[in-house]
C-alpha atoms as a PDB file:
ATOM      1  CA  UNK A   1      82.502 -52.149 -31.387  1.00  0.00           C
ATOM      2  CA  UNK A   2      79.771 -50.142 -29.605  1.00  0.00           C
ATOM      3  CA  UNK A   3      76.551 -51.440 -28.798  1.00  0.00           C
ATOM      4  CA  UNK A   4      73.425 -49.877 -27.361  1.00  0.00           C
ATOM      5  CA  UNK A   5      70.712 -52.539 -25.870  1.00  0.00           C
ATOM      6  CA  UNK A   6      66.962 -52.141 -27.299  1.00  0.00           C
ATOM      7  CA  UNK A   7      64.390 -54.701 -26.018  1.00  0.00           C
ATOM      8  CA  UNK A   8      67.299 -56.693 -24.020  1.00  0.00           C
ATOM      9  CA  UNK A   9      68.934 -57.443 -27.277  1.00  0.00           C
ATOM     10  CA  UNK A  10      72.154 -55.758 -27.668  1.00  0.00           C
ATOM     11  CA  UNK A  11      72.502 -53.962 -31.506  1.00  0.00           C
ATOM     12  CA  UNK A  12      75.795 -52.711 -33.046  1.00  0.00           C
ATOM     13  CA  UNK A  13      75.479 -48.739 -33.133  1.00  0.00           C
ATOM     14  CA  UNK A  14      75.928 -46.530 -36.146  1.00  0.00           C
ATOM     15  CA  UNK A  15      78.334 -43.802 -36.860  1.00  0.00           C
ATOM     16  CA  UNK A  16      75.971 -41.189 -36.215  1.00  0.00           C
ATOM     17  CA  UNK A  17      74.881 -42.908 -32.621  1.00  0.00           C
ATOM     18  CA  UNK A  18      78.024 -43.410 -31.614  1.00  0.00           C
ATOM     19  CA  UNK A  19      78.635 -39.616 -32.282  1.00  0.00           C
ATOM     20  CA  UNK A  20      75.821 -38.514 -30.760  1.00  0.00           C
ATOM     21  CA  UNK A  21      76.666 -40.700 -27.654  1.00  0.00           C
ATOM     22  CA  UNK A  22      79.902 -39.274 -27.765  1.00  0.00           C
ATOM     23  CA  UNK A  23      78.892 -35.588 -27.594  1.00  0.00           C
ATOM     24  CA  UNK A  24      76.528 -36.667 -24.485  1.00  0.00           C
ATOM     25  CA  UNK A  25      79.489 -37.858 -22.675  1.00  0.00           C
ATOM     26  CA  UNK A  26      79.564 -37.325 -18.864  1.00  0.00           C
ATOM     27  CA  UNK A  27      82.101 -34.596 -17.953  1.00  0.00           C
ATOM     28  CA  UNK A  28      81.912 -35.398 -13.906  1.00  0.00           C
ATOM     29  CA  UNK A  29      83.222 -37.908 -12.223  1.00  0.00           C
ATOM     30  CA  UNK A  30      79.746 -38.466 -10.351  1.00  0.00           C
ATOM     31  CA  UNK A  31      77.836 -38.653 -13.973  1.00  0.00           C
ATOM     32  CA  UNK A  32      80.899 -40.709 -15.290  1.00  0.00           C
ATOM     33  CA  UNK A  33      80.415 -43.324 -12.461  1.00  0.00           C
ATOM     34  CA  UNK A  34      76.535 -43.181 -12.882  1.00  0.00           C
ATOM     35  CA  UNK A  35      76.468 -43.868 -16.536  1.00  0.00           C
ATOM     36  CA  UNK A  36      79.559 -46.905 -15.631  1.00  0.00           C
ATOM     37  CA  UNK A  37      77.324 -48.358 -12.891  1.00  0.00           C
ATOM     38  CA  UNK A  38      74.219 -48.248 -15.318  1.00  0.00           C
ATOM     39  CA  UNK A  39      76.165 -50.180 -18.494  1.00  0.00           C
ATOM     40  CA  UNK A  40      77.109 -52.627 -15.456  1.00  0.00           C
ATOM     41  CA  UNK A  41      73.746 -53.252 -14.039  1.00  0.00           C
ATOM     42  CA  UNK A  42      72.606 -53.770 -17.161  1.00  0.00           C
ATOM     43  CA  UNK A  43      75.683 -56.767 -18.020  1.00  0.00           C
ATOM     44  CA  UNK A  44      75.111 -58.086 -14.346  1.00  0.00           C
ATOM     45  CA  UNK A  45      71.138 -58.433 -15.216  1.00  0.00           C
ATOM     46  CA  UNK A  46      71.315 -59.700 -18.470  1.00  0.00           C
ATOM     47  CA  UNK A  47      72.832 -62.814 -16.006  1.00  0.00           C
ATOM     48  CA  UNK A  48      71.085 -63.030 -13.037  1.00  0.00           C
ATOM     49  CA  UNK A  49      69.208 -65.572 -13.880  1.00  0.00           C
ATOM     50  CA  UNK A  50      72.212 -67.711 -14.266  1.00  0.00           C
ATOM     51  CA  UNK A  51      72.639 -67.220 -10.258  1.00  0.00           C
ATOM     52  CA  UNK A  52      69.736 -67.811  -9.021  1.00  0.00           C
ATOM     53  CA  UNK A  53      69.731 -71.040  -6.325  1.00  0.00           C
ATOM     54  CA  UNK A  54      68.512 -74.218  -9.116  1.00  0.00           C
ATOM     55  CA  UNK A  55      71.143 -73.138 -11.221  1.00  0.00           C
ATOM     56  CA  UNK A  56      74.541 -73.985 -11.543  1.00  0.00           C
ATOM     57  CA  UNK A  57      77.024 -70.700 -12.356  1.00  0.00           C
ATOM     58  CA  UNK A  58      79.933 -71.630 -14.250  1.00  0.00           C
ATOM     59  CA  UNK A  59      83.523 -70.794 -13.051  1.00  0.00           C
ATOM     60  CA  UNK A  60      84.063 -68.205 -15.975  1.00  0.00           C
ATOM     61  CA  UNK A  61      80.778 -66.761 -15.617  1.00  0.00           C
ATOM     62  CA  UNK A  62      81.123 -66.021 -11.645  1.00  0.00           C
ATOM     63  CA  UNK A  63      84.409 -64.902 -12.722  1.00  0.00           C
ATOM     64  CA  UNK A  64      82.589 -62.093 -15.189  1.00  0.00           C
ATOM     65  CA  UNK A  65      80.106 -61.446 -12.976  1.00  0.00           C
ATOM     66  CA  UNK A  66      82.564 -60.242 -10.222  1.00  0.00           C
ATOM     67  CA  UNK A  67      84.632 -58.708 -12.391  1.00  0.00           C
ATOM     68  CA  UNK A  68      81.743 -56.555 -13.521  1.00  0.00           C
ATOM     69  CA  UNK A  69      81.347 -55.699 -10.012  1.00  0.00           C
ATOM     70  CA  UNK A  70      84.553 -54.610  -9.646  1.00  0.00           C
ATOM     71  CA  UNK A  71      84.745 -53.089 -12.408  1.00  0.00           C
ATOM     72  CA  UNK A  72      84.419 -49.977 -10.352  1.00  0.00           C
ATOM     73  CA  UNK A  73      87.061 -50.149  -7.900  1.00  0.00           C
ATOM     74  CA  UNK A  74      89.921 -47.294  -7.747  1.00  0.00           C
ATOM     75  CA  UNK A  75      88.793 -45.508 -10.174  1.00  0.00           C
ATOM     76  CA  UNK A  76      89.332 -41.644  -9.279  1.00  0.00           C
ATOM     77  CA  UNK A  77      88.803 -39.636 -12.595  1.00  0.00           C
ATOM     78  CA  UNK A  78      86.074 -39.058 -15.606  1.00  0.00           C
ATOM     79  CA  UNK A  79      89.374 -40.219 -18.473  1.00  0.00           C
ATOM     80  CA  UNK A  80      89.568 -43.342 -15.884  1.00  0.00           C
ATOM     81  CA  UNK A  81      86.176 -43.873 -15.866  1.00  0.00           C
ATOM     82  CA  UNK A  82      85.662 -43.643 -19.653  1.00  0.00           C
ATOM     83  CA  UNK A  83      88.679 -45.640 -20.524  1.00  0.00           C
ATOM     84  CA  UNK A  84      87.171 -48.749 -18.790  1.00  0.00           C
ATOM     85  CA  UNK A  85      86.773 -51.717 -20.802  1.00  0.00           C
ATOM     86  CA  UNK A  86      83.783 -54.337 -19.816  1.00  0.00           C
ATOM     87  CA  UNK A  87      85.135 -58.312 -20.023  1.00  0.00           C
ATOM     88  CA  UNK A  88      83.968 -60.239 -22.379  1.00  0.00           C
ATOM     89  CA  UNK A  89      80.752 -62.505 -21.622  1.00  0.00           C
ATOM     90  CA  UNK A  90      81.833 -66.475 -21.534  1.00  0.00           C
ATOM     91  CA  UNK A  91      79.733 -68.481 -23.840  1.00  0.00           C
END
């Protein structure tokens, strides 16, 4: 299932976005990586708030969040790159 975020509130998209967001695909490794970093930025935000110091951050969700910031470790080419998978927000 792809989704595309619109006022922080994440929407399935539509055969014709997901085309069109297909077609506009990075074909470096640098744009790859930018484009992975943004998506991931964007996860890792969407929970900050969840780390800040009067809070107390769940086991799974520190697990998530560092997984998103792994996410980009080793990765050396543009079919690596677009074959990552982002885990799965805990409840």
């Amino acid at each position: 299932m792809a989704t595309k975020l619109v006022n922080a509130i994440r929407y399935e998209m539509t055969d014709a976005e997901l085309t069109a967001f297909n077609e506009r695909r990075a074909t470096t490794f640098k744009e790859a990586m930018q484009e992975l970093r943004a998506e991931r930025n964007s996860k890792l935000a969407e929970t900050d708030y969840l780390a800040l110091s009067d809070q107390t951050l769940s086991a799974d969700m520190n697990t998530y969040r560092q997984n998103l910031r792994d996410i980009t470790n080793g990765l050396t080419t543009v079919e690596e790159v677009n074959a990552v998978v982002f885990p799965d927000k805990p409840e």
